[in-house]
Protein backbone atom coordinates (compact mmCIF):
# COMPACT_ATOMS: atom_id res chain seq x y z
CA UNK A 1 -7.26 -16.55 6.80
CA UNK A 2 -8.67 -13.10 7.73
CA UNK A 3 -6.89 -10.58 5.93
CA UNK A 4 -7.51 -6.39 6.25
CA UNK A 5 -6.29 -4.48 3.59
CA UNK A 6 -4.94 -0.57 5.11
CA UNK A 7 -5.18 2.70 2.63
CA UNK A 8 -5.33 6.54 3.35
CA UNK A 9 -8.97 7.86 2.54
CA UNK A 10 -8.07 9.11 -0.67
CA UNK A 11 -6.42 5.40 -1.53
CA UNK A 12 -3.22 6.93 -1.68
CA UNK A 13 -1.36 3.17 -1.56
CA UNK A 14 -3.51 1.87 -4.19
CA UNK A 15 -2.74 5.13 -6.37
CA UNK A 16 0.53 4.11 -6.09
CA UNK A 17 0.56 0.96 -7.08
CA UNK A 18 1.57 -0.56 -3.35
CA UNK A 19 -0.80 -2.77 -0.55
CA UNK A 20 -0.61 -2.84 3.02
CA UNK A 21 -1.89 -5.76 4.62
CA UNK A 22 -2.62 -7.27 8.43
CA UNK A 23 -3.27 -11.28 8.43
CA UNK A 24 -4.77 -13.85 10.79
CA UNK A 25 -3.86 -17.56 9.81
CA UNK A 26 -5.75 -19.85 11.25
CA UNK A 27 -5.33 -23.55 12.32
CA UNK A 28 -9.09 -24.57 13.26
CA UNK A 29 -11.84 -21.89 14.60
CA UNK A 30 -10.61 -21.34 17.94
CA UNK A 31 -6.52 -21.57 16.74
CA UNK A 32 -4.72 -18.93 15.28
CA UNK A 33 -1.61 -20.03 13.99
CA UNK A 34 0.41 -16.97 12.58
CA UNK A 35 -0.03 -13.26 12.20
CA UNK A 36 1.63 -11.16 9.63
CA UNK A 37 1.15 -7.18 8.31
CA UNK A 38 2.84 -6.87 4.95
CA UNK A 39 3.98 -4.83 2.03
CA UNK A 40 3.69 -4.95 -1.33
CA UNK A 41 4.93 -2.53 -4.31
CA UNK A 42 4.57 -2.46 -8.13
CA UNK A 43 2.41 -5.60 -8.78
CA UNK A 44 2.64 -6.35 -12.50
CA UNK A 45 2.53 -9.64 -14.85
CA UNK A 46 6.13 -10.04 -16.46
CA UNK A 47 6.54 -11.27 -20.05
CA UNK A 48 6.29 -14.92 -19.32
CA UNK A 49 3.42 -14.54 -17.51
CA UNK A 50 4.24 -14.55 -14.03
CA UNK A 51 2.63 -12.34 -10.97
CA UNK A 52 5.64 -10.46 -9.82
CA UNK A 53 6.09 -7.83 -6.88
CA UNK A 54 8.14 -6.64 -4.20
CA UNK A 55 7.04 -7.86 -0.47
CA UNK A 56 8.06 -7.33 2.76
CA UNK A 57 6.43 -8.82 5.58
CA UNK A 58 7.06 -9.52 9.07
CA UNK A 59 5.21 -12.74 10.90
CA UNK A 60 4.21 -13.90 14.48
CA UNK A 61 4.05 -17.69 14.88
CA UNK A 62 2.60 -18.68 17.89
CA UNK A 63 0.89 -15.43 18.93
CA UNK A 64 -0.37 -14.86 22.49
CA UNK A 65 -3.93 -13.13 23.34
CA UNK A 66 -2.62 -9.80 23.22
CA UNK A 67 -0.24 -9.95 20.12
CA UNK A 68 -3.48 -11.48 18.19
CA UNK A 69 -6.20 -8.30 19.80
CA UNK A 70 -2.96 -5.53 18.88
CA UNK A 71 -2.42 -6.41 15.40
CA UNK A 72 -4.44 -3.96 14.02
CA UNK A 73 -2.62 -1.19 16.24
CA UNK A 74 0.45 -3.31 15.16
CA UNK A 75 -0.17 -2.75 10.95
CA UNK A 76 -1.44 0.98 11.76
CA UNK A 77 1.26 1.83 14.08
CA UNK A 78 4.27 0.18 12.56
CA UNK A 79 5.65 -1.18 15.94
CA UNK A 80 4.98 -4.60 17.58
CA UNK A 81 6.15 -6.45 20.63
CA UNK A 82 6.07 -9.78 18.86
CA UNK A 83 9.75 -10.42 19.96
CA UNK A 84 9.82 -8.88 23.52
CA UNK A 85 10.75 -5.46 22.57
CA UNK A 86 9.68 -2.61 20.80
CA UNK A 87 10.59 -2.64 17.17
CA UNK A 88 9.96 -1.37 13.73
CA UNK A 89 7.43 -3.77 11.69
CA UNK A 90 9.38 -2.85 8.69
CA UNK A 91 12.66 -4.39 9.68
């Protein structure tokens, strides 16, 4: 997987306790299988242990040529065209 992690210059996300993040999954070295930018807030252990936080992502399986080389105006934007239109990433 190639992940890229997105803050402000000041690291205003990590300040606060929350991640952005653009993936690449891949199948084999010329395959990508799935792309995904996420969200995460208030990362924490609970008291038995556990890594818990609050996500949201949104995912491409099956990305074409131009989804895969826009993902990075995808995460920084917050709009795709992964489903034919123009939407929020956030939905």
């Amino acid at each position: 997987m190639d992940d890229v992690y997105y803050d402000t210059a000041d690291y205003k996300l990590l300040d606060n306790d929350m991640a952005l993040r653009a993936r690449a999954r891949w199948d084999s070295p010329t395959e990508i299988r799935r792309l995904l930018v996420g969200a995460k807030f208030g990362s924490g252990i609970d008291e038995w242990g556990l890594k818990r936080a609050a996500k949201i992502d949104v995912r491409n399986d099956g990305a074409s040529a131009e989804d895969i080389a826009g993902l990075d105006n995808a995460t920084r934007s917050g709009f795709h065209n992964w489903d034919g239109s123009r939407s929020r990433s956030s939905r």
